[in-house]
N, C-alpha and C. Protein backbone atom coordinates (compact mmCIF):
# COMPACT_ATOMS: atom_id res chain seq x y z
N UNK A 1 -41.79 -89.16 62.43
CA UNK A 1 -41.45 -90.32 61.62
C UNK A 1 -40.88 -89.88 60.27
N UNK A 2 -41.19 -88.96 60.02
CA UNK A 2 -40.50 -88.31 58.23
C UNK A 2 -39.46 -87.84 58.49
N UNK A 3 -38.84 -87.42 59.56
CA UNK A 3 -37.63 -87.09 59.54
C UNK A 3 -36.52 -88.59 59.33
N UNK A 4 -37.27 -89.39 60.13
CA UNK A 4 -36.59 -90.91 60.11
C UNK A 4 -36.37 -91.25 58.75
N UNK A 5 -37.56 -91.10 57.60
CA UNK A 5 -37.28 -91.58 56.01
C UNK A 5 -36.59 -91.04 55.66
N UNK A 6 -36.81 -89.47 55.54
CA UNK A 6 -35.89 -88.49 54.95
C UNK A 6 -34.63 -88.88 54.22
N UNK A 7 -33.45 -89.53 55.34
CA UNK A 7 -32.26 -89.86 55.03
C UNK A 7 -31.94 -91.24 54.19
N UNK A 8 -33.45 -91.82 54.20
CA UNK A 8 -32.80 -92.60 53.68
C UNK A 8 -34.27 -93.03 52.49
N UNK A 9 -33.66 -94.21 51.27
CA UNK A 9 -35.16 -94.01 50.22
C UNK A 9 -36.24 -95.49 50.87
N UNK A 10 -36.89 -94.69 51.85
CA UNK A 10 -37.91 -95.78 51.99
C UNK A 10 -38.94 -95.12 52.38
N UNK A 11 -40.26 -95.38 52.34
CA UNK A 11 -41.40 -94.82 52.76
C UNK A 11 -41.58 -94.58 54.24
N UNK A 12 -42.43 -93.85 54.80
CA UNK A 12 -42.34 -93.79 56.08
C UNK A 12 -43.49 -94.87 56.38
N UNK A 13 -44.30 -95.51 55.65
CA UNK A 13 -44.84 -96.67 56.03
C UNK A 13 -43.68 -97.92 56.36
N UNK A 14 -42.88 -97.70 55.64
CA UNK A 14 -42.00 -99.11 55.76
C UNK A 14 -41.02 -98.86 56.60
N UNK A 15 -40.65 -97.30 56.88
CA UNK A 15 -40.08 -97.08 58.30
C UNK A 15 -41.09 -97.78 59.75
N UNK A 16 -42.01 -97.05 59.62
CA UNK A 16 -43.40 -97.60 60.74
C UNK A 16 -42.69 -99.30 60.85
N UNK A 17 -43.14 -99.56 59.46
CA UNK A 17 -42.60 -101.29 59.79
C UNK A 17 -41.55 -101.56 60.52
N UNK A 18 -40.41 -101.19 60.19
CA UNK A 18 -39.20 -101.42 61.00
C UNK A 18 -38.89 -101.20 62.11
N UNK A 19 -39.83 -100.23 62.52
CA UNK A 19 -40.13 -99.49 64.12
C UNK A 19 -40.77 -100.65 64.94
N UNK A 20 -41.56 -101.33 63.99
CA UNK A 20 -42.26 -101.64 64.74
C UNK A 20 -42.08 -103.55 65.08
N UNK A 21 -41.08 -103.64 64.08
CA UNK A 21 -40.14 -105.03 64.52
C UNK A 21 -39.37 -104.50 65.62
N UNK A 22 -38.28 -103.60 65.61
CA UNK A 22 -37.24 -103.07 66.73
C UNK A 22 -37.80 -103.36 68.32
N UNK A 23 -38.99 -102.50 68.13
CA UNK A 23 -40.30 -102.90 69.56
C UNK A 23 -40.45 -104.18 69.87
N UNK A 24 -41.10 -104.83 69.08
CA UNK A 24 -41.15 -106.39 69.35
C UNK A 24 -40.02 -107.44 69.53
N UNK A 25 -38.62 -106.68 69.11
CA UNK A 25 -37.51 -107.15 69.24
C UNK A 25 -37.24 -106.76 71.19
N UNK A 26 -37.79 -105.85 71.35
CA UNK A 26 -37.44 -105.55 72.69
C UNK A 26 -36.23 -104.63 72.59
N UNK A 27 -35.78 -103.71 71.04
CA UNK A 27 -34.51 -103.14 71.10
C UNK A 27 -34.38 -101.54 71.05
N UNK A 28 -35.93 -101.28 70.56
CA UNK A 28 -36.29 -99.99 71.02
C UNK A 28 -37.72 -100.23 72.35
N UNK A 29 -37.88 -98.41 72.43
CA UNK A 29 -39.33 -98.22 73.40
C UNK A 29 -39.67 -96.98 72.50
N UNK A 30 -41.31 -96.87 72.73
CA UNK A 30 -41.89 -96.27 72.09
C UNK A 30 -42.88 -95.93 73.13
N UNK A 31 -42.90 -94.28 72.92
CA UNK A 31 -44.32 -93.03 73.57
C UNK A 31 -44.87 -92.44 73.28
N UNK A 32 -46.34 -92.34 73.46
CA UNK A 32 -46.76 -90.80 73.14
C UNK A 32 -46.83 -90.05 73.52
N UNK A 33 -46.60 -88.92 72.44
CA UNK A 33 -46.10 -87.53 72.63
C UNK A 33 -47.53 -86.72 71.82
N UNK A 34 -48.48 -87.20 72.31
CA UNK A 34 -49.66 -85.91 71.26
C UNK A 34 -49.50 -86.79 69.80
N UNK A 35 -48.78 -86.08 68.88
CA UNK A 35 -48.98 -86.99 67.47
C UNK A 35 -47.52 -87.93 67.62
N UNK A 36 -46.53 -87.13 67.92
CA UNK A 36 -45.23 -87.20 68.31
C UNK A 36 -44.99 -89.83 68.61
N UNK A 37 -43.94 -89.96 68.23
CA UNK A 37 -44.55 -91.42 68.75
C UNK A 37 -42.49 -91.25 68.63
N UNK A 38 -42.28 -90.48 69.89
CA UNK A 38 -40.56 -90.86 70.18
C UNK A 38 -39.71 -92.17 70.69
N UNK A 39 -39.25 -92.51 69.82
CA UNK A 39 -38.34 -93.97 70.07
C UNK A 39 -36.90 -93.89 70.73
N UNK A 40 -36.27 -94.71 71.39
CA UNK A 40 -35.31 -94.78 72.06
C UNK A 40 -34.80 -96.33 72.39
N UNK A 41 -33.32 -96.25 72.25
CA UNK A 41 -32.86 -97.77 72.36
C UNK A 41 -32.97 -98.15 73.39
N UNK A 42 -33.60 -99.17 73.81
CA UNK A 42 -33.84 -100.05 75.05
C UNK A 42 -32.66 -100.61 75.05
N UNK A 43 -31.84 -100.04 76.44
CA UNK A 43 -30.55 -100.94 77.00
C UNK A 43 -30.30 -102.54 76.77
N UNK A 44 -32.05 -103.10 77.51
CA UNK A 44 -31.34 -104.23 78.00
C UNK A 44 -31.77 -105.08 76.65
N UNK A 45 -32.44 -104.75 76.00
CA UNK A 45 -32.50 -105.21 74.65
C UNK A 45 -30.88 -105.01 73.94
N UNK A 46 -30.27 -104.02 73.61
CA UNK A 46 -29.36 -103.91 72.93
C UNK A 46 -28.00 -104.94 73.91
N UNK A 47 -28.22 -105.12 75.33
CA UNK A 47 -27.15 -105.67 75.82
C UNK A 47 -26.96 -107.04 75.73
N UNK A 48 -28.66 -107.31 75.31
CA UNK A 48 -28.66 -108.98 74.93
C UNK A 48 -27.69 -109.42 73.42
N UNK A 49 -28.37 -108.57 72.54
CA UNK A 49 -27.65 -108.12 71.16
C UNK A 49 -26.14 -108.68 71.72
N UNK A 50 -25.24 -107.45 71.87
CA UNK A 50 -24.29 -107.94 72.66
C UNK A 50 -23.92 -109.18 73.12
N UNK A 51 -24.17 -108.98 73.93
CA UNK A 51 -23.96 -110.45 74.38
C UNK A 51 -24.06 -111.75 73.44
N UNK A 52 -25.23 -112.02 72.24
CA UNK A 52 -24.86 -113.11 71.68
C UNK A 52 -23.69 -112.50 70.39
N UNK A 53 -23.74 -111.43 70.08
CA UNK A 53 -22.59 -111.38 69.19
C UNK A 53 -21.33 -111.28 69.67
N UNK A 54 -21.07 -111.65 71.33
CA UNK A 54 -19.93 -111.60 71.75
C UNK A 54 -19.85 -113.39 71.25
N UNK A 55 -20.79 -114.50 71.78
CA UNK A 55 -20.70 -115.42 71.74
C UNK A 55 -20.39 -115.92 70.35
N UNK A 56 -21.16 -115.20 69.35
CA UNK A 56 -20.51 -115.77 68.33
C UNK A 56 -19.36 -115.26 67.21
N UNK A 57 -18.66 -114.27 67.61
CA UNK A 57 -17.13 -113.36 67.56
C UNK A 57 -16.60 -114.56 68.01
N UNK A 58 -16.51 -115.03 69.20
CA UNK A 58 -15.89 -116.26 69.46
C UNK A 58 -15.58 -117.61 68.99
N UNK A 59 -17.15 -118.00 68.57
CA UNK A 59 -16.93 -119.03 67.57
C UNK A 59 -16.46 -118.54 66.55
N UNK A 60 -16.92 -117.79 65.83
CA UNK A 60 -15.91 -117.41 64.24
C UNK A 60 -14.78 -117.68 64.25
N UNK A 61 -13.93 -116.90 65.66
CA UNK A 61 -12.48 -116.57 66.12
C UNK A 61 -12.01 -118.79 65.74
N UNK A 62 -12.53 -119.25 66.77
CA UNK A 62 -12.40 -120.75 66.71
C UNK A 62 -12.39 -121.51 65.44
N UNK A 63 -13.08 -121.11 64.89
CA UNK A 63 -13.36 -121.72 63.21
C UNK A 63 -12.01 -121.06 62.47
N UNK A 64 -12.17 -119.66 62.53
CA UNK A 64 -10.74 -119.29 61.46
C UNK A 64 -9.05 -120.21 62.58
N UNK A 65 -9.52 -119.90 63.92
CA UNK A 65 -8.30 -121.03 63.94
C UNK A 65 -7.97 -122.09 63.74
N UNK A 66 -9.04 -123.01 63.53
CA UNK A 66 -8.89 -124.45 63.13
C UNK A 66 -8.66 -124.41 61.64
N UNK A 67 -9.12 -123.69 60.76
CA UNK A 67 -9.20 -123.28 59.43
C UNK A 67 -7.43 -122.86 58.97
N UNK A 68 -7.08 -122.21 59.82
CA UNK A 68 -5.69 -121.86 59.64
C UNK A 68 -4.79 -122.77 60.11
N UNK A 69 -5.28 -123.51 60.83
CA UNK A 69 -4.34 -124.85 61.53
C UNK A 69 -4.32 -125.60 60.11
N UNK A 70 -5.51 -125.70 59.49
CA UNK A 70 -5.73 -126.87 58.39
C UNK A 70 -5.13 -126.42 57.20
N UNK A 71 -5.02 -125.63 57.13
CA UNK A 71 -4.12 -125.09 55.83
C UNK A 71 -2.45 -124.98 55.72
N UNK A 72 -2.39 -124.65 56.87
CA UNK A 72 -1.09 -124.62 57.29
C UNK A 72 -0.74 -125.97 56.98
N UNK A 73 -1.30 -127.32 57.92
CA UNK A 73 -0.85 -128.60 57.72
C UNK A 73 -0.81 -128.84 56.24
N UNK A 74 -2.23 -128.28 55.22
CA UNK A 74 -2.10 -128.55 54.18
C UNK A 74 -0.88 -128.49 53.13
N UNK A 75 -0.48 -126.75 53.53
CA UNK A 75 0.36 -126.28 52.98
C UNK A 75 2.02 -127.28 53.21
N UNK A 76 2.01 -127.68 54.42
CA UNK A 76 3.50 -128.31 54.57
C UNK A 76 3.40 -130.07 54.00
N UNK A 77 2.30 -130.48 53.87
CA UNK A 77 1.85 -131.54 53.76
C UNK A 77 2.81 -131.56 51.65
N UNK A 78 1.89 -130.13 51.16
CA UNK A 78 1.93 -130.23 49.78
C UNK A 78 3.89 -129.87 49.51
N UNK A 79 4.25 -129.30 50.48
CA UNK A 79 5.71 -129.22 50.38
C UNK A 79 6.49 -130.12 50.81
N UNK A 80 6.58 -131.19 51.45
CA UNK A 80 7.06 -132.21 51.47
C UNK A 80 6.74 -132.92 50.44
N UNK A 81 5.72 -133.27 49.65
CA UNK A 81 5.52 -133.49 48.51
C UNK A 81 6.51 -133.59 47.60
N UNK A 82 6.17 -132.08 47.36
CA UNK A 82 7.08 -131.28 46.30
C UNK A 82 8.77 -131.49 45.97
N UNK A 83 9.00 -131.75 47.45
CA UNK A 83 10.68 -131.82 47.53
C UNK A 83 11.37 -133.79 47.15
């Protein structure tokens, strides 16, 4: 687990913490090894991940197009105006 803090400034208690959401997330697995407690990304956890950030890449995608539709109209709206 100290190699895990090492790189970065947090305690290895508050690493433990984060380990130990990831688990309950279902996005790592965790073993013992003697003192050793080796972690590894659980596939089907990370493929769920996936999967809803495919779903919502999509909506974003939808929003900036309607967003750009509306500006656009805006924009020709304010130039007919103008003229």
């Amino acid at each position: 687990m100290l190699e895990l803090a090492k790189p970065f400034r947090m305690s290895q208690p508050a690493i433990s913490q984060h380990l130990k959401v990831l688990e309950r997330a279902g996005l790592i697995t965790r073993r013992v090894d003697g003192a050793r407690r080796p972690c590894r990304l659980a596939p089907a956890g990370i493929d769920s991940v996936d999967r809803w950030l495919r779903v919502l890449r999509r909506a974003l995608s939808r929003n900036y197009e309607r967003l750009d539709e509306l500006l656009a109209k805006t924009a020709a709206i304010r130039n007919q105006e103008e003229s």
